[in-house]
C-alpha atoms as a PDB file:
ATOM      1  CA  UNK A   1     -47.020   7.757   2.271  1.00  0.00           C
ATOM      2  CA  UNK A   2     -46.530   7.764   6.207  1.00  0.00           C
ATOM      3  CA  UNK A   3     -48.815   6.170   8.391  1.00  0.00           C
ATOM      4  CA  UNK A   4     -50.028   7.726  11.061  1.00  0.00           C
ATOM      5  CA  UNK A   5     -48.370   6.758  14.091  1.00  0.00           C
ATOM      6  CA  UNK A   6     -45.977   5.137  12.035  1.00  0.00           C
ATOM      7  CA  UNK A   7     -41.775   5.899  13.066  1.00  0.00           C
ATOM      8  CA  UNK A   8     -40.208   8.648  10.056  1.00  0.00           C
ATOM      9  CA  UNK A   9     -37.619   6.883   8.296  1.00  0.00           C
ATOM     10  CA  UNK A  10     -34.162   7.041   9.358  1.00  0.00           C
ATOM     11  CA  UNK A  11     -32.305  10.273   8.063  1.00  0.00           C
ATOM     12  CA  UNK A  12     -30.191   9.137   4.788  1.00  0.00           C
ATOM     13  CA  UNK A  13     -26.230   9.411   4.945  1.00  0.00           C
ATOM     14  CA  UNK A  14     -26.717  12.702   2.870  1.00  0.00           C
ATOM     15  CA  UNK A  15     -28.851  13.855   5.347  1.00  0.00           C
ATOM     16  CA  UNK A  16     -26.651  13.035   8.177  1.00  0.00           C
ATOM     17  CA  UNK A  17     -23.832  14.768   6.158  1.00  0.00           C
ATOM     18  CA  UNK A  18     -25.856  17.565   5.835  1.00  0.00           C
ATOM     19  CA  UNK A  19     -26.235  18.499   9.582  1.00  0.00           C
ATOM     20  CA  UNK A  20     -23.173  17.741  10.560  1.00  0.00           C
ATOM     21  CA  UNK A  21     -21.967  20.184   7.857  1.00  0.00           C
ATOM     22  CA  UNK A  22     -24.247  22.659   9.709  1.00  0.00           C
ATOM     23  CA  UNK A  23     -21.303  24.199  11.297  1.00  0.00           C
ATOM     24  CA  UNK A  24     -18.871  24.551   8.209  1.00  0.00           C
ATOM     25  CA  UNK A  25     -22.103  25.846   6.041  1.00  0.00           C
ATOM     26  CA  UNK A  26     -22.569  28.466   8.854  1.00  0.00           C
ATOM     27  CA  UNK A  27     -18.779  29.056   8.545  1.00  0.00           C
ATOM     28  CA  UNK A  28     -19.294  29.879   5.321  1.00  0.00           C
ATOM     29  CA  UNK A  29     -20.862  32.969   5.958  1.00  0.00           C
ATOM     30  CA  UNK A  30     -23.254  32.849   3.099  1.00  0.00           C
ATOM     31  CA  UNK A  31     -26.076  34.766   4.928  1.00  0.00           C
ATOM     32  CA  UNK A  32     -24.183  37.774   4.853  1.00  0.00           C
ATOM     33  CA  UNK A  33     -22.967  37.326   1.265  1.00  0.00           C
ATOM     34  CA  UNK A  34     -26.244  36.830   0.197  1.00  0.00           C
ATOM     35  CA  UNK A  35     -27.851  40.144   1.289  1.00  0.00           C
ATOM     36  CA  UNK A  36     -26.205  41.662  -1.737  1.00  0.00           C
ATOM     37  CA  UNK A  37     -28.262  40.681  -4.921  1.00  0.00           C
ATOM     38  CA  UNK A  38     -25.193  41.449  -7.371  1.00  0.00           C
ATOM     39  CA  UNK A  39     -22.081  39.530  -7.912  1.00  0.00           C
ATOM     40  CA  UNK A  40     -20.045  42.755  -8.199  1.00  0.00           C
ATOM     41  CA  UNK A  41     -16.411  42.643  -6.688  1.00  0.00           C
ATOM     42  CA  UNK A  42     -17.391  43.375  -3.515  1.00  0.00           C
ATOM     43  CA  UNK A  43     -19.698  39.888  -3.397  1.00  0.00           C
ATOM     44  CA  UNK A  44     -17.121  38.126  -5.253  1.00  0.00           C
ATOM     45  CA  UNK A  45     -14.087  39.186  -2.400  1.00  0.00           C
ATOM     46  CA  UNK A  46     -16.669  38.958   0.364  1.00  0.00           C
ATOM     47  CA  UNK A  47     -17.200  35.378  -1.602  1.00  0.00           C
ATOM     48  CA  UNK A  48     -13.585  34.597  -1.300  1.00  0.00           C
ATOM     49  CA  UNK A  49     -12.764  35.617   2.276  1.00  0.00           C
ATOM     50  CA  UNK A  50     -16.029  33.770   3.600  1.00  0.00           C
ATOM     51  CA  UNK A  51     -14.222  30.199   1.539  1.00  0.00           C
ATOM     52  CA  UNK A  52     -10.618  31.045   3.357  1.00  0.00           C
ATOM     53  CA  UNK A  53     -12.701  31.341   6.906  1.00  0.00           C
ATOM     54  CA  UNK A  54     -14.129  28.251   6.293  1.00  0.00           C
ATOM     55  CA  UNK A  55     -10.506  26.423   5.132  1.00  0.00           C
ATOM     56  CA  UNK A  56     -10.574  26.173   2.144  1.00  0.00           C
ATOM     57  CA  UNK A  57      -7.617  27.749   1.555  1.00  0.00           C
ATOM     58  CA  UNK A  58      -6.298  31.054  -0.320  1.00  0.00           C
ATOM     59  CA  UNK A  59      -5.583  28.951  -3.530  1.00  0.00           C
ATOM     60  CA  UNK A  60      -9.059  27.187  -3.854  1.00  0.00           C
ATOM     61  CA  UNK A  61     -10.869  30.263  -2.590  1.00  0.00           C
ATOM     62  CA  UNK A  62      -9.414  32.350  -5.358  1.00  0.00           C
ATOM     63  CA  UNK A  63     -10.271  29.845  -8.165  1.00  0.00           C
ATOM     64  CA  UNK A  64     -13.585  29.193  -6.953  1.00  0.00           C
ATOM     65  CA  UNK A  65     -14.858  32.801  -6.550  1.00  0.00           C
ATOM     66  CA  UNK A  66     -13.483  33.503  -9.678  1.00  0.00           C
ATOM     67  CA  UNK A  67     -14.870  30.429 -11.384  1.00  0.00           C
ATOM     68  CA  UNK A  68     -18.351  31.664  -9.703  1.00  0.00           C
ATOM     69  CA  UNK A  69     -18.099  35.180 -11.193  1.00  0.00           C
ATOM     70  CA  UNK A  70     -17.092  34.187 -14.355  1.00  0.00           C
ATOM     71  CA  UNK A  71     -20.089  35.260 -16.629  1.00  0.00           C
ATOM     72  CA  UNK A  72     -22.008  36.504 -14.222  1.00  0.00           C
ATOM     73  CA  UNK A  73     -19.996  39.403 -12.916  1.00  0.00           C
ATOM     74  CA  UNK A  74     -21.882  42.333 -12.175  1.00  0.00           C
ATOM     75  CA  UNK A  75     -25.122  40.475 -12.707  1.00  0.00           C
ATOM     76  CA  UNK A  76     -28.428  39.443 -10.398  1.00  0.00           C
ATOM     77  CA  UNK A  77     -27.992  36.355  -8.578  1.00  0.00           C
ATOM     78  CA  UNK A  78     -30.632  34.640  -6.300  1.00  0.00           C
ATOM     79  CA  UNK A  79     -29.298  33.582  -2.791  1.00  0.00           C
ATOM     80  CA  UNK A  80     -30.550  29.544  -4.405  1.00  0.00           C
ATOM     81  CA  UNK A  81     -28.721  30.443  -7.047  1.00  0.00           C
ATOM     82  CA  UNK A  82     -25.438  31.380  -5.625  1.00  0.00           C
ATOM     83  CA  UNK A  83     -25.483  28.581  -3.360  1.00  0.00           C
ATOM     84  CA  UNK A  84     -25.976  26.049  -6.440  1.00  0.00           C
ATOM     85  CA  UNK A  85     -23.416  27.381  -8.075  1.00  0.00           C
ATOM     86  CA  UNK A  86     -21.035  27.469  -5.153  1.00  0.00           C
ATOM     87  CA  UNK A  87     -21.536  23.857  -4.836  1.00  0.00           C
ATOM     88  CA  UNK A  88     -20.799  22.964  -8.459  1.00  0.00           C
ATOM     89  CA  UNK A  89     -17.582  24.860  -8.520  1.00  0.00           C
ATOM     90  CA  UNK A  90     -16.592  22.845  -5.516  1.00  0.00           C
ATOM     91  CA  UNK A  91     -17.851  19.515  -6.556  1.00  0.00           C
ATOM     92  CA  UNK A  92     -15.519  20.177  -9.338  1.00  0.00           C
ATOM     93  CA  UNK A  93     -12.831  20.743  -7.648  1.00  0.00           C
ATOM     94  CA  UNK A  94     -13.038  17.964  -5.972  1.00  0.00           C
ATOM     95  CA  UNK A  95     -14.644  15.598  -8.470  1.00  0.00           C
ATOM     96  CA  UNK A  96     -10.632  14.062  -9.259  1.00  0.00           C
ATOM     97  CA  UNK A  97     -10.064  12.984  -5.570  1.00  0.00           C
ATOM     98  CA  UNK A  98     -13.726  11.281  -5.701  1.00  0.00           C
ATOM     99  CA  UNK A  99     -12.407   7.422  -6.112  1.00  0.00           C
ATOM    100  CA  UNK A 100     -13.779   4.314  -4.599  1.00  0.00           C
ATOM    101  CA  UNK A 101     -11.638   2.685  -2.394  1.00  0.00           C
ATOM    102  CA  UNK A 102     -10.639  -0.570  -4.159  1.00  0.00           C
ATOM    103  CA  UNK A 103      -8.930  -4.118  -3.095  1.00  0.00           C
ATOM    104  CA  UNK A 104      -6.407  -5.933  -5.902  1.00  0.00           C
ATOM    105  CA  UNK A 105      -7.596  -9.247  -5.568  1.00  0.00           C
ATOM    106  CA  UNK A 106      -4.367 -10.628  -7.280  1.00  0.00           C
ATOM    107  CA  UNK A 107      -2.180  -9.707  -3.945  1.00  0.00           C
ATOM    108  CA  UNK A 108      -2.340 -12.394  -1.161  1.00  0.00           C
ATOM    109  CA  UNK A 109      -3.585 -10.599   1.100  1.00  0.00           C
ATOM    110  CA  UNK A 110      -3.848  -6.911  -0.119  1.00  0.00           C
ATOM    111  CA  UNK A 111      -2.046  -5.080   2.564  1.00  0.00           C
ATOM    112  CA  UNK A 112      -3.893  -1.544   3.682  1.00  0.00           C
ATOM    113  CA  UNK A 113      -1.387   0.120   6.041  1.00  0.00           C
ATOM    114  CA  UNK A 114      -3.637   2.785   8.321  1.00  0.00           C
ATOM    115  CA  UNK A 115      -2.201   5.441  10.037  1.00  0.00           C
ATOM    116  CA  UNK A 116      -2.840   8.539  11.674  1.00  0.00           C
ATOM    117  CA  UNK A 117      -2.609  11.199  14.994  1.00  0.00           C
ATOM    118  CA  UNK A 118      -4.125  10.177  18.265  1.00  0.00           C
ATOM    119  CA  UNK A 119      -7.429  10.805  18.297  1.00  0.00           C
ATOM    120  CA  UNK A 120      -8.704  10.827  14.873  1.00  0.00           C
ATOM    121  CA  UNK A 121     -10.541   7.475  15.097  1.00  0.00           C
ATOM    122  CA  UNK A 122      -8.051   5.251  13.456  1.00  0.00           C
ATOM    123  CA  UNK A 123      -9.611   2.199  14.809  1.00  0.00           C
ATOM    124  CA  UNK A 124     -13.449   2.645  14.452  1.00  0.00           C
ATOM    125  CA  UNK A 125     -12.767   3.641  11.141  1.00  0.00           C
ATOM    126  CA  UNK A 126     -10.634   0.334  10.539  1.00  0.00           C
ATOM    127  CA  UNK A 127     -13.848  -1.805  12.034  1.00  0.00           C
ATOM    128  CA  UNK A 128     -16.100  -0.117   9.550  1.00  0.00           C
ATOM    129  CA  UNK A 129     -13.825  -0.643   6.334  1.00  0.00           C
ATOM    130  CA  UNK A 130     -13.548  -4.173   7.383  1.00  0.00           C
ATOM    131  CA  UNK A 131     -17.238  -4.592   7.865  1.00  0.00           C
ATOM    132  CA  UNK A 132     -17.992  -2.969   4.659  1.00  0.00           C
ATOM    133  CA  UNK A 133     -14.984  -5.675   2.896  1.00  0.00           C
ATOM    134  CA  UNK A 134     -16.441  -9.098   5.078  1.00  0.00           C
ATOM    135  CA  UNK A 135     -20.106  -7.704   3.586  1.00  0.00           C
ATOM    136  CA  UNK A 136     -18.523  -7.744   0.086  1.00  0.00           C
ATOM    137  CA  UNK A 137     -17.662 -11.292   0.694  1.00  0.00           C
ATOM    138  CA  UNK A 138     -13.828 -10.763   1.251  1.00  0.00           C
ATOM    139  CA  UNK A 139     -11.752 -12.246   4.119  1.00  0.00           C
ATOM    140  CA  UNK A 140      -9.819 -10.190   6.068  1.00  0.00           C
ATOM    141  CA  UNK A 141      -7.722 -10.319   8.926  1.00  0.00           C
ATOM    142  CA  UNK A 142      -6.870  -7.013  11.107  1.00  0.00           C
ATOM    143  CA  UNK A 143      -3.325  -6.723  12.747  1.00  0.00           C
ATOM    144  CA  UNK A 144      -3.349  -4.741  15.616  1.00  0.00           C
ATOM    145  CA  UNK A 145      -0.504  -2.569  15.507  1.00  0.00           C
ATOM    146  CA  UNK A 146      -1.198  -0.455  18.151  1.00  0.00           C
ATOM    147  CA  UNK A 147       0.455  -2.089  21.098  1.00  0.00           C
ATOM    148  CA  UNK A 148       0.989   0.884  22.989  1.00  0.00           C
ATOM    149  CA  UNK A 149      -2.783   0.854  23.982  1.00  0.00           C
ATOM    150  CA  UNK A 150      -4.641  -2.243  25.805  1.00  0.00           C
ATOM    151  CA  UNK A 151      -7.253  -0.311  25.192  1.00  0.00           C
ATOM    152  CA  UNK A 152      -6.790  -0.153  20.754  1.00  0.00           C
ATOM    153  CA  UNK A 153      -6.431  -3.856  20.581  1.00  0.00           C
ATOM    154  CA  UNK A 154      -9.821  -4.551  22.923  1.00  0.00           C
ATOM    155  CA  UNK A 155     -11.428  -1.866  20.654  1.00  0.00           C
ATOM    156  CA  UNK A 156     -10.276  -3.864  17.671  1.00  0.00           C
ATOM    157  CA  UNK A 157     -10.787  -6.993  18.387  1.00  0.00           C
ATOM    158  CA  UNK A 158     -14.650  -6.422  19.601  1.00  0.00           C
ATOM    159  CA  UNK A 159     -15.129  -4.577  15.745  1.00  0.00           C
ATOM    160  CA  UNK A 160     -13.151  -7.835  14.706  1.00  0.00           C
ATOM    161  CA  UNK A 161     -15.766  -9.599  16.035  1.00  0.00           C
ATOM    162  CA  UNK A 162     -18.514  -7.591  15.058  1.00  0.00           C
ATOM    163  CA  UNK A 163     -17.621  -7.607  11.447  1.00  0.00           C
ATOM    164  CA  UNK A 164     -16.572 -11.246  11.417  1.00  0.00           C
ATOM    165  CA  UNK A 165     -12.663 -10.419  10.724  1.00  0.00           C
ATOM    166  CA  UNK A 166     -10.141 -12.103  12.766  1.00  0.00           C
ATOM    167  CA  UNK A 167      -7.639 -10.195  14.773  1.00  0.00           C
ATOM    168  CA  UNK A 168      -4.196 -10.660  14.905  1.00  0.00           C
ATOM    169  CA  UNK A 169      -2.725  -9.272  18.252  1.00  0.00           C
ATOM    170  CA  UNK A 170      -0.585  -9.958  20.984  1.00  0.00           C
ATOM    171  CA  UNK A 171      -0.114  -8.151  25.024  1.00  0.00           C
ATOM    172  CA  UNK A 172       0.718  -4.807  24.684  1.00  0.00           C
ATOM    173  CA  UNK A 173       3.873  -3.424  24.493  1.00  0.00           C
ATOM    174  CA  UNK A 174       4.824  -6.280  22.141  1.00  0.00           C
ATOM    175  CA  UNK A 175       6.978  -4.993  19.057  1.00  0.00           C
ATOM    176  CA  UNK A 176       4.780  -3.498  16.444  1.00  0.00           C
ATOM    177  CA  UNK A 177       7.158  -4.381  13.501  1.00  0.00           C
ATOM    178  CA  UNK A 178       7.401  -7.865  14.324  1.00  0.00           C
ATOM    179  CA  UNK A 179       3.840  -8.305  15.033  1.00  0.00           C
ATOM    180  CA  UNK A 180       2.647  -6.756  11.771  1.00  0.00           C
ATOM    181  CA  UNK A 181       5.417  -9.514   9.953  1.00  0.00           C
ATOM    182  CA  UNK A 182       3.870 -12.123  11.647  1.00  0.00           C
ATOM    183  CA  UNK A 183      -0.006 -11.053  10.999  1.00  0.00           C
ATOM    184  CA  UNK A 184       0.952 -11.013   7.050  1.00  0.00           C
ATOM    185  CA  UNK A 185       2.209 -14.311   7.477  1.00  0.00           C
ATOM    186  CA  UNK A 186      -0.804 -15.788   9.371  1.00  0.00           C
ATOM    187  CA  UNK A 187      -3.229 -13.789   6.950  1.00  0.00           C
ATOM    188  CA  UNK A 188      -1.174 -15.185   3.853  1.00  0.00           C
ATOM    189  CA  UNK A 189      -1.576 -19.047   5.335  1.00  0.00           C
ATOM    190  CA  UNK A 190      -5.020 -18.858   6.255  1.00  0.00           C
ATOM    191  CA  UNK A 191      -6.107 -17.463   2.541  1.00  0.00           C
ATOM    192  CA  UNK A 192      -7.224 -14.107   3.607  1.00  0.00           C
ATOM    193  CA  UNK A 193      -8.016 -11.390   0.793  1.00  0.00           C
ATOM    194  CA  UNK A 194      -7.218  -8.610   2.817  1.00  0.00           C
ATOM    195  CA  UNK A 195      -4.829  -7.298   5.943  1.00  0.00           C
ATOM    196  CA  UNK A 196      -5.693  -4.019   7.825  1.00  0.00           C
ATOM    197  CA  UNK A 197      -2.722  -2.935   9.807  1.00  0.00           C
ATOM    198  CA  UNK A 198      -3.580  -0.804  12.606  1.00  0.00           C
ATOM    199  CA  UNK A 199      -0.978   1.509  14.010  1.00  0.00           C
ATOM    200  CA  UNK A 200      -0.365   3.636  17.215  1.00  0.00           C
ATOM    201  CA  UNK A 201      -1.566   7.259  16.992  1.00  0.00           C
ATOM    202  CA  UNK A 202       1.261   9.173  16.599  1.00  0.00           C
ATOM    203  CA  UNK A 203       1.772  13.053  16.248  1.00  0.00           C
ATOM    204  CA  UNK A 204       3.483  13.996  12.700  1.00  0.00           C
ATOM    205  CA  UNK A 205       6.650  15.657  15.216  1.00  0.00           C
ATOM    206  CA  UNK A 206       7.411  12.370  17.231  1.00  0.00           C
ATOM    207  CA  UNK A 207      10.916  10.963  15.340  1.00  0.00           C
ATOM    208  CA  UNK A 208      11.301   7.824  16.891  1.00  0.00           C
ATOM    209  CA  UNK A 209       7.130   7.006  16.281  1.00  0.00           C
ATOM    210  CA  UNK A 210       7.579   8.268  12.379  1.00  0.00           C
ATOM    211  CA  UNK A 211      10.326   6.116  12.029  1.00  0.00           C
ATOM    212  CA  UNK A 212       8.321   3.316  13.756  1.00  0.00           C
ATOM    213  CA  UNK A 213       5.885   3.326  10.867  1.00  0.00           C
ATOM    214  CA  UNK A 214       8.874   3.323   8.849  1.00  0.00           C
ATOM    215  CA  UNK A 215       9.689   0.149   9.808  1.00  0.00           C
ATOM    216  CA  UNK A 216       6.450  -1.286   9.618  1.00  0.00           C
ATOM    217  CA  UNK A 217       6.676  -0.554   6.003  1.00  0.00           C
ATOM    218  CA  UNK A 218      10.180  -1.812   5.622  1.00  0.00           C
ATOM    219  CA  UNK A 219       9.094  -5.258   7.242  1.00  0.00           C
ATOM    220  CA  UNK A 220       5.996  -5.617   4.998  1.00  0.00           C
ATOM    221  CA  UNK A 221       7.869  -5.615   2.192  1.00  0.00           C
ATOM    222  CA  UNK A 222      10.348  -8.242   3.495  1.00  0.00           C
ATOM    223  CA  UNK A 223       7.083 -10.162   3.262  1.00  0.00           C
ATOM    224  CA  UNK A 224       6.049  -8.901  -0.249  1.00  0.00           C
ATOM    225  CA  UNK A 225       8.338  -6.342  -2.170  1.00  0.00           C
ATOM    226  CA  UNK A 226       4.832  -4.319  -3.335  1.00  0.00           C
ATOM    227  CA  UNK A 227       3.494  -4.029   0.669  1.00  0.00           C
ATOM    228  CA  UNK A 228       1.816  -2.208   1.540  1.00  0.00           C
ATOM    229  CA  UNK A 229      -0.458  -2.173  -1.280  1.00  0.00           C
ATOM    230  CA  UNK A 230      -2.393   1.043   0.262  1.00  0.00           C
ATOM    231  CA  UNK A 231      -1.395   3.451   2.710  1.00  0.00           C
ATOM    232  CA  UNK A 232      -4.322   5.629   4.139  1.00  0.00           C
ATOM    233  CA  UNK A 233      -3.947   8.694   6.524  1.00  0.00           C
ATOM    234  CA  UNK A 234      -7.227   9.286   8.531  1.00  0.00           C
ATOM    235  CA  UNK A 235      -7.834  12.634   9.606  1.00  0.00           C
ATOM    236  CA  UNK A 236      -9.964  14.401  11.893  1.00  0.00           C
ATOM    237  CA  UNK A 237     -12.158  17.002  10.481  1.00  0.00           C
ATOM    238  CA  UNK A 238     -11.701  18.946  13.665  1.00  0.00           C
ATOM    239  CA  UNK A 239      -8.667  19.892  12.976  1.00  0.00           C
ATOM    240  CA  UNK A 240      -8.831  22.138  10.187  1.00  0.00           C
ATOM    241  CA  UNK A 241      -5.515  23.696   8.555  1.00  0.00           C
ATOM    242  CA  UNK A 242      -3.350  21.456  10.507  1.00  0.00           C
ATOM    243  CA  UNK A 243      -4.558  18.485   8.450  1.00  0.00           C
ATOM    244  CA  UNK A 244      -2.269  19.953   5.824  1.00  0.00           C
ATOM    245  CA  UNK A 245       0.962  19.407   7.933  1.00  0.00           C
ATOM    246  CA  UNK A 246      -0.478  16.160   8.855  1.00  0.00           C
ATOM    247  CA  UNK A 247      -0.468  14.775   4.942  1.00  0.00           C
ATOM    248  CA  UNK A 248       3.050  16.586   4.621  1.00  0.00           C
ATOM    249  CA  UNK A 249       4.654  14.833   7.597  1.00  0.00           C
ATOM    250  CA  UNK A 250       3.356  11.491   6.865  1.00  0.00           C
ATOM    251  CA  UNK A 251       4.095  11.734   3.250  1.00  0.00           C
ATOM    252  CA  UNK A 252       7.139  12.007   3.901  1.00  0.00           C
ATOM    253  CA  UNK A 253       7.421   8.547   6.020  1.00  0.00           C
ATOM    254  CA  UNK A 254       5.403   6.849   4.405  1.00  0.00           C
ATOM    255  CA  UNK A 255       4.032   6.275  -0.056  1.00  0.00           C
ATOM    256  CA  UNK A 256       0.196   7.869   1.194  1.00  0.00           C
ATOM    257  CA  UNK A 257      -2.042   6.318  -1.538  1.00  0.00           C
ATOM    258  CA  UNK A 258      -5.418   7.699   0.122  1.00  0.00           C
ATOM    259  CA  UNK A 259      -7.232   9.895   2.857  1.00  0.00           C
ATOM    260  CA  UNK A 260      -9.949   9.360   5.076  1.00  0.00           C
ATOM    261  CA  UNK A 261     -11.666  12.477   6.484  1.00  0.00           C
ATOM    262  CA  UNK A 262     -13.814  11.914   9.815  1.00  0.00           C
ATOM    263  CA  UNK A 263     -15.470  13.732  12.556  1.00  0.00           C
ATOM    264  CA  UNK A 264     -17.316  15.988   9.878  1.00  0.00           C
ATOM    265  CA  UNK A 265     -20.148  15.801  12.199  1.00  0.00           C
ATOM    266  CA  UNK A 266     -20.468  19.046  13.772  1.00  0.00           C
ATOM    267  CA  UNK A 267     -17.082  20.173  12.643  1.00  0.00           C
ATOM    268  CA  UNK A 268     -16.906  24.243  11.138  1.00  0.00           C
ATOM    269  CA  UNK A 269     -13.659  23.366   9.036  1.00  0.00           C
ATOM    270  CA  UNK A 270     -15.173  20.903   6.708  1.00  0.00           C
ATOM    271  CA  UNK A 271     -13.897  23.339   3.889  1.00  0.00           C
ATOM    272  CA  UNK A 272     -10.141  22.065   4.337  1.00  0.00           C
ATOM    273  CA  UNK A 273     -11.114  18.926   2.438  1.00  0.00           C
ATOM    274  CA  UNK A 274     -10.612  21.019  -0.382  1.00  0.00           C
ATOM    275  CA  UNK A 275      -7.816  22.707   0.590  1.00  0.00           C
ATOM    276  CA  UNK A 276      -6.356  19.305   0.973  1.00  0.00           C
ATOM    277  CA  UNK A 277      -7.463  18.685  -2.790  1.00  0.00           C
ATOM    278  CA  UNK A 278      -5.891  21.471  -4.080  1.00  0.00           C
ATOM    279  CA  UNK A 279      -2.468  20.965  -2.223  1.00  0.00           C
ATOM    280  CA  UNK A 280      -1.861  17.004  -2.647  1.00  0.00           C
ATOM    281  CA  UNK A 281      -4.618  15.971  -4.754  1.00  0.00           C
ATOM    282  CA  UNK A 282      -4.850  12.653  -2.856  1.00  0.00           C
ATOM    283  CA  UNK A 283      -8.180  10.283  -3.179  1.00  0.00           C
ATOM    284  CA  UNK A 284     -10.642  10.788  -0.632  1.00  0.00           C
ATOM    285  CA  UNK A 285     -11.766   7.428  -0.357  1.00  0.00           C
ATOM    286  CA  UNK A 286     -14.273   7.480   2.833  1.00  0.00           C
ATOM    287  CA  UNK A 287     -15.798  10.164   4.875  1.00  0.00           C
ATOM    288  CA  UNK A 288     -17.323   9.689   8.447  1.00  0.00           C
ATOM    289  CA  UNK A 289     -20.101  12.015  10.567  1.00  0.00           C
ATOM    290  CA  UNK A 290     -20.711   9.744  13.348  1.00  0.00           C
ATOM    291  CA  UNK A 291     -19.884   6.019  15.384  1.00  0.00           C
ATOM    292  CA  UNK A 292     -22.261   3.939  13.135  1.00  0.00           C
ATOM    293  CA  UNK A 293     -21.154   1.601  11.273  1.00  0.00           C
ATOM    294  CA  UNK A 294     -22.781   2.905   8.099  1.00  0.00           C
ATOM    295  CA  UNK A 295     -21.711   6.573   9.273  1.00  0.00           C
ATOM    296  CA  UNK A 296     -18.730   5.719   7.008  1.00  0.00           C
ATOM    297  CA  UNK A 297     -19.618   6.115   3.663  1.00  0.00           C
ATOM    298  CA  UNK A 298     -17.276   6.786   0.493  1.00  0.00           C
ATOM    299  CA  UNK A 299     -16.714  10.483  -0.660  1.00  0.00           C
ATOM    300  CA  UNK A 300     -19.230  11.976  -3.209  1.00  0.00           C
ATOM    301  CA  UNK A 301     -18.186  15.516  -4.475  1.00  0.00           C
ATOM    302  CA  UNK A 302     -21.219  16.931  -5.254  1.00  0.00           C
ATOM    303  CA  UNK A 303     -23.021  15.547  -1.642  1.00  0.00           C
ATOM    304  CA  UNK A 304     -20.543  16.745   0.103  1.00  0.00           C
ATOM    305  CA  UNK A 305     -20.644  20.307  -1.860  1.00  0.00           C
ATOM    306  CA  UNK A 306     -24.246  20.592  -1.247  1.00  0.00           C
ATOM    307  CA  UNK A 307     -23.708  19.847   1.831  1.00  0.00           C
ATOM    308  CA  UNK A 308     -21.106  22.353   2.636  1.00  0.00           C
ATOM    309  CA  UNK A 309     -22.995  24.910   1.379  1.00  0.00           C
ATOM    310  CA  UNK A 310     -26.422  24.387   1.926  1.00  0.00           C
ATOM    311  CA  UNK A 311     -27.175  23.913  -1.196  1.00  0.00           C
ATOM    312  CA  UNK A 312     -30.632  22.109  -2.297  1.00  0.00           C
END
């Protein structure tokens, strides 16, 4: 129990997740759905409209409002009720993208290519995997691959510092390829476990910047013929159905092997996470609601169902 006058505990990372859900929840439009106390076909459509609104997409919203009626059509359902069941039919269709980001200590260093559109948080979200890897007892070195920016190499060397990884760089406007061939190289003498590349935000319909990360990847494996041994996307929450086009464009450039989904704090399209399931089935391996370090946290279905739909 609470003393008095003693300071609440901080709010949990499901907590956290839970408000900045807020939005997408309210997206949902479950407040109106839940008037009705029958899940007749009215509910059910009203059911699958409300999960298309809220990005889910027209695939996932049809199997999961049909998954919900199934065996209870035309029956009573409790707004609690409907909510919990929502948010199992969700978890599970998202359960097989639920995996734990993980580093193949055989590979010296384990390459982890990162890539993404402006904006997204590409490098915060780089400092905070790193942190999370130095705290596991790994070394790793960060290549900053983002010369276009003074600004993305400052940022990346002060997480660098903060999470006790060294930082590769050089001034900016320096060749991205060559740096990233020579980072490998420096993190391969000096023993490290692990190399985050970072790499220059880049929209999905810039050529000549696709084919940059092209070449990144082409040089790595000059270096080692399995580089990069992970390729992860990081998307912004924010920007709902155009995430899809994001995974297609850089999917096509580049072997994804994993997604990252931030900004889900405050966002209303938290739903396209599972429309992003249902379309590429890619792992989720981290999601993010805020600038914390520990506002990174690896995906959990069933939180993040709960969450999404206010669920208990």
């Amino acid at each position: 129990m609470r003393q008095f006058g003693e300071a609440p505990p901080p709010p949990t990372f499901f907590e956290r997740l839970k408000e900045g859900l807020a939005k997408s929840a309210d997206a949902l439009g479950l407040a109106e759905i839940l008037v009705k106390k029958k899940l007749d076909a009215e509910t059910v459509e009203m059911l699958e409209m409300a999960l298309i609104r809220a990005d889910l997409g027209v695939k996932a919203a049809q199997e999961i409002a049909g998954a919900v009626a199934k065996g209870r059509y035309d029956e009573e359902i409790s707004p609690p009720e409907l909510r919990k069941v929502l948010a199992g039919e969700i978890a599970r269709a998202l359960q097989p993208i639920e995996k734990p980001f993980l580093v193949d200590r055989t590979k010296g260093p384990f390459v982890v290519l990162v890539a993404g559109v402006n904006g997204t948080g590409k490098t915060t979200t780089i400092g905070k995997i790193a942190a999370k890897l130095v705290r596991d007892g790994l070394k790793v070195v960060l290549a900053a691959g983002d010369t276009f920016r003074a600004a993305a190499i400052e940022q990346l060397q002060i997480w660098g510092k903060r999470a006790g990884a060294e930082v590769f760089a050089r001034a900016p406007g320096a060749d991205a390829a060559g740096l990233v061939f020579d980072a490998f190289s420096r993190a391969r003498s000096s023993g490290a476990d692990v190399l985050i590349v970072d790499t220059a935000g880049r929209l999905q319909n810039k050529a000549g910047l696709m084919a940059e990360l092209e070449k990144i990847a082409r040089v790595l494996k000059k270096q080692d013929a399995d580089a990069p041994h992970a390729v992860l996307l990081v998307l912004d929450a924010t920007t709902g159905q155009n995430a899809v086009a994001q995974v297609e464009a850089f999917a096509a450039c580049v072997p994804l092997t994993g997604l990252i989904m931030t900004k889900l704090d405050g966002s209303a399209k938290g739903g396209i996470l599972v429309a992003l399931a249902a379309k590429f089935a890619l792992p989720v391996h981290f999601i993010g609601v805020g600038e914390k370090e520990d506002d990174l946290q690896p995906f959990a279905a069933e939180a993040f169902a709960k969450a999404l739909t206010g669920a208990k």
